[in-house]
Protein backbone atom coordinates (compact mmCIF):
# COMPACT_ATOMS: atom_id res chain seq x y z
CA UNK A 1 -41.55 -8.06 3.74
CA UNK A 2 -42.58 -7.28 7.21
CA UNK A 3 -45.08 -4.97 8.41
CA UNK A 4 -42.28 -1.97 9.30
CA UNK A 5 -40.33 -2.88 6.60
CA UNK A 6 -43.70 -2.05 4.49
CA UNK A 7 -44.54 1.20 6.48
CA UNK A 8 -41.05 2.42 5.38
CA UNK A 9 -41.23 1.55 1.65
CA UNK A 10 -44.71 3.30 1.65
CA UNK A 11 -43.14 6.42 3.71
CA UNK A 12 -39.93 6.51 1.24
CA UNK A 13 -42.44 5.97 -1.30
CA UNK A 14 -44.01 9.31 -0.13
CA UNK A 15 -41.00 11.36 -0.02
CA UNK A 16 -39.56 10.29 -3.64
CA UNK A 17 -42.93 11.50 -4.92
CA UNK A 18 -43.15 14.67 -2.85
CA UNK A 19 -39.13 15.66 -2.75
CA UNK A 20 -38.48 13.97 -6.24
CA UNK A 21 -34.92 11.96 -6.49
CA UNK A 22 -32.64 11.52 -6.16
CA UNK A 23 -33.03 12.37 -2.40
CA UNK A 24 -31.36 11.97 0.44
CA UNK A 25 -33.55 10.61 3.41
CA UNK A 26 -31.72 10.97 7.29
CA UNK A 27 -33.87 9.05 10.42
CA UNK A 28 -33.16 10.89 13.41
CA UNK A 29 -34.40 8.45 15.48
CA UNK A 30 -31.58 6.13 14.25
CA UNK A 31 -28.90 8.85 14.98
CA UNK A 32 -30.30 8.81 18.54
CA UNK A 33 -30.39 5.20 18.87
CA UNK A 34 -26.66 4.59 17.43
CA UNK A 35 -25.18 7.37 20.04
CA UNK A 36 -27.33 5.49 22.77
CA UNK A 37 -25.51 2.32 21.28
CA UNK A 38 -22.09 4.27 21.76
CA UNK A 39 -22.68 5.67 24.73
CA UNK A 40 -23.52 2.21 26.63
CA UNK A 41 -20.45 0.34 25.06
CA UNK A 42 -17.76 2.52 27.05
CA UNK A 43 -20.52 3.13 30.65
CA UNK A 44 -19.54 3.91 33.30
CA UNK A 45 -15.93 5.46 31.91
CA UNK A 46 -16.06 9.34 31.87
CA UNK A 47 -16.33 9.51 28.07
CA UNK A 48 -17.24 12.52 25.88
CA UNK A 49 -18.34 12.37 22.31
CA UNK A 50 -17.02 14.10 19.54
CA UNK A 51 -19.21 13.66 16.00
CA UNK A 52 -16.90 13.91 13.39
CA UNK A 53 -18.81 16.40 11.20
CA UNK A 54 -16.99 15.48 7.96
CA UNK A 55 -19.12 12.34 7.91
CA UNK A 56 -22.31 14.79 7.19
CA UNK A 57 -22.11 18.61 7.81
CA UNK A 58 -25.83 19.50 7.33
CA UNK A 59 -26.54 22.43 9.77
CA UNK A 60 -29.64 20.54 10.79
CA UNK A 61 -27.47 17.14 11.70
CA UNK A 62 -25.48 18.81 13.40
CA UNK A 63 -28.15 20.49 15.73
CA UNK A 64 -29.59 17.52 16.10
CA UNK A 65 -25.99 16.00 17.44
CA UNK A 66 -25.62 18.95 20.20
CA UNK A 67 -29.21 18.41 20.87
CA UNK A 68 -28.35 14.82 21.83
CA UNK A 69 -25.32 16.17 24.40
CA UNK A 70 -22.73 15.69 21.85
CA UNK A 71 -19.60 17.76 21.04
CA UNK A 72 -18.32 18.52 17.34
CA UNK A 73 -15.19 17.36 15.42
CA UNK A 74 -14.05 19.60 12.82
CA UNK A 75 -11.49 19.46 10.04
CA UNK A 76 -11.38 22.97 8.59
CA UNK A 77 -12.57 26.48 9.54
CA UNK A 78 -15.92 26.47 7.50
CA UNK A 79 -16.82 23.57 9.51
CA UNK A 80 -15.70 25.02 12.34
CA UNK A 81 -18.45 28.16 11.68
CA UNK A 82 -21.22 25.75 10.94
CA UNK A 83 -20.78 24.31 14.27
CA UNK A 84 -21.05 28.03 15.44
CA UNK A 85 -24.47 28.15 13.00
CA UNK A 86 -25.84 25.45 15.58
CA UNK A 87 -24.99 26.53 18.46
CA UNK A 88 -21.77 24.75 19.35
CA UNK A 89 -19.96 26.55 21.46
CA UNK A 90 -16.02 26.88 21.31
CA UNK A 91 -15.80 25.15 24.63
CA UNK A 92 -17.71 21.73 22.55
CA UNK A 93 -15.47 21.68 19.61
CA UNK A 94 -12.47 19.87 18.47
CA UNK A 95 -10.07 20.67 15.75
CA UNK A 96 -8.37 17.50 13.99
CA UNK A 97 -6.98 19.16 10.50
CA UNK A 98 -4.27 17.60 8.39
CA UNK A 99 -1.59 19.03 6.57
CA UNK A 100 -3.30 22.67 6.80
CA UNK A 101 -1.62 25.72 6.96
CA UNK A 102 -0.53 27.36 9.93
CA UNK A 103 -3.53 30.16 9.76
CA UNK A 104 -5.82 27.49 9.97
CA UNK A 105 -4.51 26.17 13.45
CA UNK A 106 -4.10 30.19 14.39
CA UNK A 107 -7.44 31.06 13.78
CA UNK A 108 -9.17 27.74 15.84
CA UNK A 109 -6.94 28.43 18.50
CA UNK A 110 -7.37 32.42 18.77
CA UNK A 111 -11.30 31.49 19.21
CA UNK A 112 -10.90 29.30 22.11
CA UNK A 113 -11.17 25.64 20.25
CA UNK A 114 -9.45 22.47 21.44
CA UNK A 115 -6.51 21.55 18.54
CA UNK A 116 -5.12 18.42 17.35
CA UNK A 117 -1.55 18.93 16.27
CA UNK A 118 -0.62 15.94 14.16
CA UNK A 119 3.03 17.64 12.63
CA UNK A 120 6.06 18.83 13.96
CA UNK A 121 5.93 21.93 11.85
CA UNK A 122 2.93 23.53 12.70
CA UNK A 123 3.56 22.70 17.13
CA UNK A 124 6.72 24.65 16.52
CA UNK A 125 4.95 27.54 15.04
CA UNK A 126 2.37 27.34 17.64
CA UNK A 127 4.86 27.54 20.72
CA UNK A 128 6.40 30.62 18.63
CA UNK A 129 3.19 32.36 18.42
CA UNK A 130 2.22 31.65 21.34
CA UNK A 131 5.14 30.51 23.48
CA UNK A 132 3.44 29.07 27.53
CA UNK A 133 0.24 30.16 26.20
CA UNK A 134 0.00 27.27 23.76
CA UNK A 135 -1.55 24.19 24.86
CA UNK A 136 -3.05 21.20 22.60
CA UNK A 137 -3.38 17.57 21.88
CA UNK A 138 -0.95 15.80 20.59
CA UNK A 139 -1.81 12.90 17.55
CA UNK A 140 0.46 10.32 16.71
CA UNK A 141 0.33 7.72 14.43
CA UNK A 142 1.12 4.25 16.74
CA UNK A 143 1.99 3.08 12.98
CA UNK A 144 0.95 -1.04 13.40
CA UNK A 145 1.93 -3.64 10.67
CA UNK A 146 1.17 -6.55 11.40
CA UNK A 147 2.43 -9.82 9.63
CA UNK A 148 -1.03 -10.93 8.94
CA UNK A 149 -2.47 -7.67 7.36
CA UNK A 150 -2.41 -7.71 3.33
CA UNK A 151 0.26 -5.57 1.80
CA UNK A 152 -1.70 -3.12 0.67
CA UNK A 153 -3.05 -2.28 4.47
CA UNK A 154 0.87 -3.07 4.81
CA UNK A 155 1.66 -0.15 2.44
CA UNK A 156 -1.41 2.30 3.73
CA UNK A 157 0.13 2.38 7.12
CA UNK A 158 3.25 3.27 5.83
CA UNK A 159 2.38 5.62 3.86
CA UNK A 160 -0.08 6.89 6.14
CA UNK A 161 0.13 10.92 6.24
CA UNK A 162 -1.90 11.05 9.40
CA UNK A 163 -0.14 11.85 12.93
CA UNK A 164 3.21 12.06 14.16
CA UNK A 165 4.88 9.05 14.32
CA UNK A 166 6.12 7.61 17.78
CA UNK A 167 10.15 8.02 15.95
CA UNK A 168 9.55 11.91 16.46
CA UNK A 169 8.47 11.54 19.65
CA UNK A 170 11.65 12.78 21.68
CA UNK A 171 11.70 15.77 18.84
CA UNK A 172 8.04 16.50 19.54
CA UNK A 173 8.73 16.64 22.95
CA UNK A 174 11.97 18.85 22.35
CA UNK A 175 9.23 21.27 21.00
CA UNK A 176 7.23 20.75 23.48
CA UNK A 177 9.82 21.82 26.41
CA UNK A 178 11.47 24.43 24.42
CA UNK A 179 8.45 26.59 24.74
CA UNK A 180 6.52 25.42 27.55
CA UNK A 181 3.56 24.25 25.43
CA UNK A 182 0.86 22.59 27.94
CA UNK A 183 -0.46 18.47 26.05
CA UNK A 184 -3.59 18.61 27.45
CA UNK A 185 -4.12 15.44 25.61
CA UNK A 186 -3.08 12.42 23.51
CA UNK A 187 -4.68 11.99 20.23
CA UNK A 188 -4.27 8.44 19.02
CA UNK A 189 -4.91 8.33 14.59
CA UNK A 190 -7.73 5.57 14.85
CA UNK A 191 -9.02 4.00 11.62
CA UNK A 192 -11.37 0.60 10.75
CA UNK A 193 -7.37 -0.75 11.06
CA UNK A 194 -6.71 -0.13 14.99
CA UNK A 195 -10.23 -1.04 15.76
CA UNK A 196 -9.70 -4.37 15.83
CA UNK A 197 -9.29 -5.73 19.32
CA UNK A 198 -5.99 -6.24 19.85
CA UNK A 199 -5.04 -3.41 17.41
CA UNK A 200 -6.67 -0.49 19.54
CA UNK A 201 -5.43 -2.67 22.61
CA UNK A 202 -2.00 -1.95 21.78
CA UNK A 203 -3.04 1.44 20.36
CA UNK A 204 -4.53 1.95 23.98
CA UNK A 205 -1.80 0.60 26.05
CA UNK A 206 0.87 3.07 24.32
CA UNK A 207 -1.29 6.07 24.44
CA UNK A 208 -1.76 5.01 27.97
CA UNK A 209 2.06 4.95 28.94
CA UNK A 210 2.67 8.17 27.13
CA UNK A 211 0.41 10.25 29.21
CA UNK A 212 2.21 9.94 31.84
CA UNK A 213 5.08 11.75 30.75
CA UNK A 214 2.57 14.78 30.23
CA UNK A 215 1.81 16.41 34.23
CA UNK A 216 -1.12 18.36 32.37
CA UNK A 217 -2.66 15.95 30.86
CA UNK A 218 -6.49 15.60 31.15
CA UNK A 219 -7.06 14.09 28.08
CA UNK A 220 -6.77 10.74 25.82
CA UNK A 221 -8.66 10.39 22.44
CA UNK A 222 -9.27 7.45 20.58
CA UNK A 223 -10.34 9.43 17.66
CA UNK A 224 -12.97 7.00 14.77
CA UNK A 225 -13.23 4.65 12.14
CA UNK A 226 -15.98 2.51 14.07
CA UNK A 227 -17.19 0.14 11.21
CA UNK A 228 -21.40 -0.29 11.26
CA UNK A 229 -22.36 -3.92 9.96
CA UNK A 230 -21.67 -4.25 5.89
CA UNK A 231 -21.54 -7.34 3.51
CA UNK A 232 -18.10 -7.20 1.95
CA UNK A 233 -17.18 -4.65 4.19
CA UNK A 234 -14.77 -4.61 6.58
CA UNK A 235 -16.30 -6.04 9.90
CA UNK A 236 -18.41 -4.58 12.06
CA UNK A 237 -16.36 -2.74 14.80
CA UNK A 238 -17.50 -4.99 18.83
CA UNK A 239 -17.88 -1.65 20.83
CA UNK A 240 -18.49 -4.00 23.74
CA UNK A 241 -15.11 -5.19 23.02
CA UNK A 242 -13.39 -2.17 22.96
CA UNK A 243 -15.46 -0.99 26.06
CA UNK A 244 -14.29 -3.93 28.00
CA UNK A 245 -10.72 -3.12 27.11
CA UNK A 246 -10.57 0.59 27.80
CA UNK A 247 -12.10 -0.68 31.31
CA UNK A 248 -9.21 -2.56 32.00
CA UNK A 249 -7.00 -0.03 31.31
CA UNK A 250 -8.34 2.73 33.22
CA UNK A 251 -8.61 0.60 36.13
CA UNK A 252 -5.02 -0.51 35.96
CA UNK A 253 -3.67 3.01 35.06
CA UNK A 254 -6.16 5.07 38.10
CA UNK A 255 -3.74 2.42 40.26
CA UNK A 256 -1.04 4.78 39.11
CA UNK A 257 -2.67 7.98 39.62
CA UNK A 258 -3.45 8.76 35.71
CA UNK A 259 -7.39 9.04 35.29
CA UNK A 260 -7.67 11.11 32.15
CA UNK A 261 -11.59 11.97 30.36
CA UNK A 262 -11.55 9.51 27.72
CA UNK A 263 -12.72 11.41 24.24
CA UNK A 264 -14.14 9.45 20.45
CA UNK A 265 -14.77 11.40 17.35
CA UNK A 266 -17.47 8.66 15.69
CA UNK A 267 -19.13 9.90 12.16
CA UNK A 268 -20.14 7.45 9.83
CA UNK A 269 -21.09 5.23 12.85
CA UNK A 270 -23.74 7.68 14.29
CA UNK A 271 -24.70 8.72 10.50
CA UNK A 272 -24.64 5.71 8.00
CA UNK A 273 -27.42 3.36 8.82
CA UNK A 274 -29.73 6.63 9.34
CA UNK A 275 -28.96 7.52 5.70
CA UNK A 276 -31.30 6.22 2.42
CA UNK A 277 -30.43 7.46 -0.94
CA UNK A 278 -33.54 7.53 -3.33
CA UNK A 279 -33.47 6.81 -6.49
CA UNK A 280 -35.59 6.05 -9.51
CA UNK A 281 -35.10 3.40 -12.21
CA UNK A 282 -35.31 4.95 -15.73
CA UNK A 283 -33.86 2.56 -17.99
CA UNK A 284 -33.44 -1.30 -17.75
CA UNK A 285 -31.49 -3.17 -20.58
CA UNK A 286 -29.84 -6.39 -21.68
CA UNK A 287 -26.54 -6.04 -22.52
CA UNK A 288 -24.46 -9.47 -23.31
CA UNK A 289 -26.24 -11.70 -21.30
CA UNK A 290 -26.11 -8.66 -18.19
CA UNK A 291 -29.04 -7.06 -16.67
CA UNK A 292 -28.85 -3.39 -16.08
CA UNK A 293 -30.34 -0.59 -14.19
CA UNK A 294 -30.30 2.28 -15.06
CA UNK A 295 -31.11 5.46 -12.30
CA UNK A 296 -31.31 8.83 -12.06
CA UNK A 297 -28.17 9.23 -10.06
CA UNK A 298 -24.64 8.31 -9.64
CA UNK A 299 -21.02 8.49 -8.34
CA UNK A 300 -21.85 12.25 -8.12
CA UNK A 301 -24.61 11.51 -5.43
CA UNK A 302 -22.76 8.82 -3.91
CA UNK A 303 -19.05 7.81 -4.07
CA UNK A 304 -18.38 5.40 -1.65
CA UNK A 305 -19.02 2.46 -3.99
CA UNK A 306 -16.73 3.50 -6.86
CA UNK A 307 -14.19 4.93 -4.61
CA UNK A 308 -14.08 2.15 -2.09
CA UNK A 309 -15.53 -0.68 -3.41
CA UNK A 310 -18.39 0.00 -0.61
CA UNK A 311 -21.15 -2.14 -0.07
CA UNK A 312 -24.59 -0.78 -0.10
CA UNK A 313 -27.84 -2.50 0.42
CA UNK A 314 -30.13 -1.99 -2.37
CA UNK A 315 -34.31 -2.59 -2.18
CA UNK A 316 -36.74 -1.71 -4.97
CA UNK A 317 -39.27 0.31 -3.18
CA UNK A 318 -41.41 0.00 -5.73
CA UNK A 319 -41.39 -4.09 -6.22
CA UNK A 320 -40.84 -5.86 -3.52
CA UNK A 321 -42.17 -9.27 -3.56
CA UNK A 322 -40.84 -9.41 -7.26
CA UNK A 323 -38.93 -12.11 -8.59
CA UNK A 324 -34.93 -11.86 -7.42
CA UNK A 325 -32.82 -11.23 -10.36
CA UNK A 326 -29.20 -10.74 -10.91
CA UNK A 327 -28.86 -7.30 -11.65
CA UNK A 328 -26.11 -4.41 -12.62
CA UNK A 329 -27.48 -0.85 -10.67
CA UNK A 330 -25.73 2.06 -12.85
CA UNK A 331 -25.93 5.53 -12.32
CA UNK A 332 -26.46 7.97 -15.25
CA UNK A 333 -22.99 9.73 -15.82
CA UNK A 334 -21.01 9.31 -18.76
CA UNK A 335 -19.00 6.87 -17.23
CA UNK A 336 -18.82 3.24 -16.07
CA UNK A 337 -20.28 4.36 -12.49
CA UNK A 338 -21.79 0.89 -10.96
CA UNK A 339 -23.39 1.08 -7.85
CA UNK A 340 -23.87 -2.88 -7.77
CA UNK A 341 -22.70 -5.50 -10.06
CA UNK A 342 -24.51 -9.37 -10.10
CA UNK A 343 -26.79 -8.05 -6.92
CA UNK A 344 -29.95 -10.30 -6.55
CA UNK A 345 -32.79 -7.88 -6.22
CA UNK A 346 -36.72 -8.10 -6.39
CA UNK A 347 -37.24 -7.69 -10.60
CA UNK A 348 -36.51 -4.19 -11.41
CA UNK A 349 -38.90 -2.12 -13.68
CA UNK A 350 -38.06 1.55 -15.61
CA UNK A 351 -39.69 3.79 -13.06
CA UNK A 352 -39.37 1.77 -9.47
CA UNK A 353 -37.66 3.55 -6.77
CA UNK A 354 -34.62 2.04 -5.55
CA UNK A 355 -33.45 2.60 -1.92
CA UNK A 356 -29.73 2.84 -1.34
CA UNK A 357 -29.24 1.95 2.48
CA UNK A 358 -26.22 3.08 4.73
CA UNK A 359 -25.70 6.18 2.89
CA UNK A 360 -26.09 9.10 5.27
CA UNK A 361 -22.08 8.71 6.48
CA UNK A 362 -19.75 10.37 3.23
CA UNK A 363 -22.52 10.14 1.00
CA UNK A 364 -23.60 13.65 0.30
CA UNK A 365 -20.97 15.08 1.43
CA UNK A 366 -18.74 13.60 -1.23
CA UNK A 367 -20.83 14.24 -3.84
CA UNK A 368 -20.64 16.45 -6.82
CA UNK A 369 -21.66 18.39 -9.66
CA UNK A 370 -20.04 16.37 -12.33
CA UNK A 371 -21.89 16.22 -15.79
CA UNK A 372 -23.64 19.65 -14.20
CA UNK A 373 -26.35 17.18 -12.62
CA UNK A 374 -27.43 18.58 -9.31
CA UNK A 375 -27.03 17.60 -6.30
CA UNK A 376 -29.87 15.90 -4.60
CA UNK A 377 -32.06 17.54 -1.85
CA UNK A 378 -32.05 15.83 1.58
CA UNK A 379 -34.90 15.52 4.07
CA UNK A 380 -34.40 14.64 8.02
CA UNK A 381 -37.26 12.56 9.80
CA UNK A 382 -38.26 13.36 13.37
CA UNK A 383 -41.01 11.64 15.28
CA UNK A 384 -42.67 10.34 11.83
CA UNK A 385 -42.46 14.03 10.39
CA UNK A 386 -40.59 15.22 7.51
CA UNK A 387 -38.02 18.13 7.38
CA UNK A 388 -36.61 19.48 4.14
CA UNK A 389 -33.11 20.48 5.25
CA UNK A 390 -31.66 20.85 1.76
CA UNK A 391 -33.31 21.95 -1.50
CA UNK A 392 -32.36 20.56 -4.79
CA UNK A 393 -29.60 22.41 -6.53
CA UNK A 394 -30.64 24.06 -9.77
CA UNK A 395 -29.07 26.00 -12.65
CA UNK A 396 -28.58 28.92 -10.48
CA UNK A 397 -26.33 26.86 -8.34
CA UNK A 398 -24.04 25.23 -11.19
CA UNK A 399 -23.60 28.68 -12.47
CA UNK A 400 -23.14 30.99 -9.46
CA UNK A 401 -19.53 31.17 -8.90
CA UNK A 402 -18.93 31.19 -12.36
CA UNK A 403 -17.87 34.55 -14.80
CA UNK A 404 -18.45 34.39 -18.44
CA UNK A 405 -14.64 35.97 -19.71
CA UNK A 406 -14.86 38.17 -22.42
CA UNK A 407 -12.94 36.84 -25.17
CA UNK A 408 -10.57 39.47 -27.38
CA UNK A 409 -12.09 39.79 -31.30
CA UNK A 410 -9.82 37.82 -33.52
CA UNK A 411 -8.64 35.48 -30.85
């Protein structure tokens, strides 16, 4: 173990004892150095940066974000109002929803925000309530399948519910003329799919070419899904790469006159690596010739392994230099809720702390109160100093919402 890598365990070390776990742990000075990283990839394009706040809502992140010149990407209204809580203005946010109800899309646009419309449904109920007045992005689905993708990537973008698929596109732009609705912009559905080079090149190229059937048009967006580096993972997403090929396409398409502000909505990208989730060991066991870990968390605290299959780096805290050992990491729900199977890891011992890395990008926010455990606290680091940013939830907070019913006599 290196010198840093020590001064971190010790520092983690320090929080789990002060802040108890399970805990989440954010590094601000990561978040700042993977929007630097972002930023640089797509220089000297006039790019503007949308963090998709679904990845990790925390009013503090999020301040933190529009501290660092971002904008905000929301999915819903409540996330929408937290961006309000720190200090985004209307004029800085984005709405990408799916599937939502017309009210939703009614009460973003009433308060000034930018809107995604990614059905045919809801942009004909916006041109009727608001006939020339209406204008919004447009997000279609480029829908690639490709003969070398598996069949079930085959089968997600079929199935995919996200964005309008280029089919509708002469219906969508019936729509469009029938009440003079201004497309300010083009709104490609990106995912870890059309980031691979020649993927998003295509992806890029079409969104290209359809822009300039739009006279208003100020706008294209390339949207997320930027991978961070992962074992087992899908691989890590070259923004150099994609840099070099949105260069060549805005050179060739200024030729023609079309030199639109190119937007990204990146989450887990900015967020994952400067996420640690803390836990603490508090039963190991032999079990048929398997070693297992038992910790004071779970698939409550963080889902991404059981849901995905994710990957996530684990280090004992506690035990470094210990002797590697194949080991099963379990959570403590009543259910089969691995975090790792057969992982090699320093010798793990009841009460070490284990650090799960890449976790601040859908890890709390897809967590839960399942078996009524509560959810953990979470603490941001700035300049070396800690910030608690979240408190631990507590009976109080299991209970709130609830109402005892009063059940008849003789029921």
């Amino acid at each position: 173990m290196d010198s840093n890598t020590s001064e971190e365990a010790k520092r983690y070390l320090e929080l789990a004892r002060e802040y108890g776990t399970p805990l989440y742990v954010y590094d601000a000075h990561i978040i700042r150095e993977q929007v630097q990283l972002f930023r640089k990839a797509f220089e000297p394009l006039p790019v503007r940066i949308f963090y998709a706040a679904k990845a990790l809502t925390n009013l503090s992140v999020l301040k933190l974000m529009r501290h660092l010149g971002l904008g905000l990407d929301t999915v819903s209204p409540a996330e929408i109002q937290m961006g309000r809580m720190a200090g985004f203005t209307p004029e800085e946010m984005l709405f990408t929803p799916n599937m939502v109800a017309f009210e939703e899309i009614r009460e973003a646009f009433d308060m000034g925000i930018t809107i995604n419309i990614e059905n045919l449904s809801n942009l004909e109920k916006l041109g009727r309530a608001y006939g020339s007045e209406a204008k919004c992005f447009i997000r279609i689905s480029p829908g690639f399948i490709t003969e070398k993708e598996s069949p079930e990537r085959q089968e997600w973008q079929k199935r995919s519910k996200f964005g309008i698929p280029l089919s509708q596109w002469q219906e969508m732009k019936q729509i469009v003329h029938r009440y003079g609705i201004t497309v300010v912009g083009l709104h490609m559905h990106a995912s870890h799919v059309v980031m691979e080079p020649e993927l998003f090149r295509r992806g890029a190229a079409i969104l290209f070419g359809l822009a300039s059937e739009f006279p208003g048009l100020c706008y294209l967006d390339f949207g997320g899904g930027y991978n961070i580096p992962g074992r087992h993972d899908a691989p890590e997403t070259d923004l150099s790469v994609l840099g070099n090929i949105l260069r060549q396409l805005y050179s060739e398409n200024r030729e023609h006159g079309l030199s639109p502000e190119i937007w990204f909505e990146p989450g887990r990208y900015l967020v994952a690596r400067a996420g640690t989730l803390l836990v603490t060991t508090r039963i190991v066991k032999e079990k048929n010739g398997v070693l297992m870990a038992g910790t004071d968390s779970g698939f409550n605290h963080l889902l991404r392994p059981m849901l995905y299959g994710a990957w996530h780096d684990i280090d004992n805290l506690s035990h470094p230099g210990g002797r590697p050992v194949l080991t099963d990491v379990y959570g403590n729900l009543c259910e089969q809720d691995p975090f790792a199977t057969d992982r090699e890891i320093p010798e793990i011992r009841e009460g070490d702390v284990l650090a799960l890395r890449d976790a601040g990008g859908y890890g709390f926010m897809m967590s839960s109160q399942y078996n009524s455990r509560y959810r953990p606290a979470e603490v941001m680091l700035i300049n070396g100093e800690d910030y608690l940013i979240r408190r631990r939830e507590t009976l109080d907070d299991l209970t709130r919402n609830q109402i005892i019913a009063d059940i008849p006599s003789g029921f």
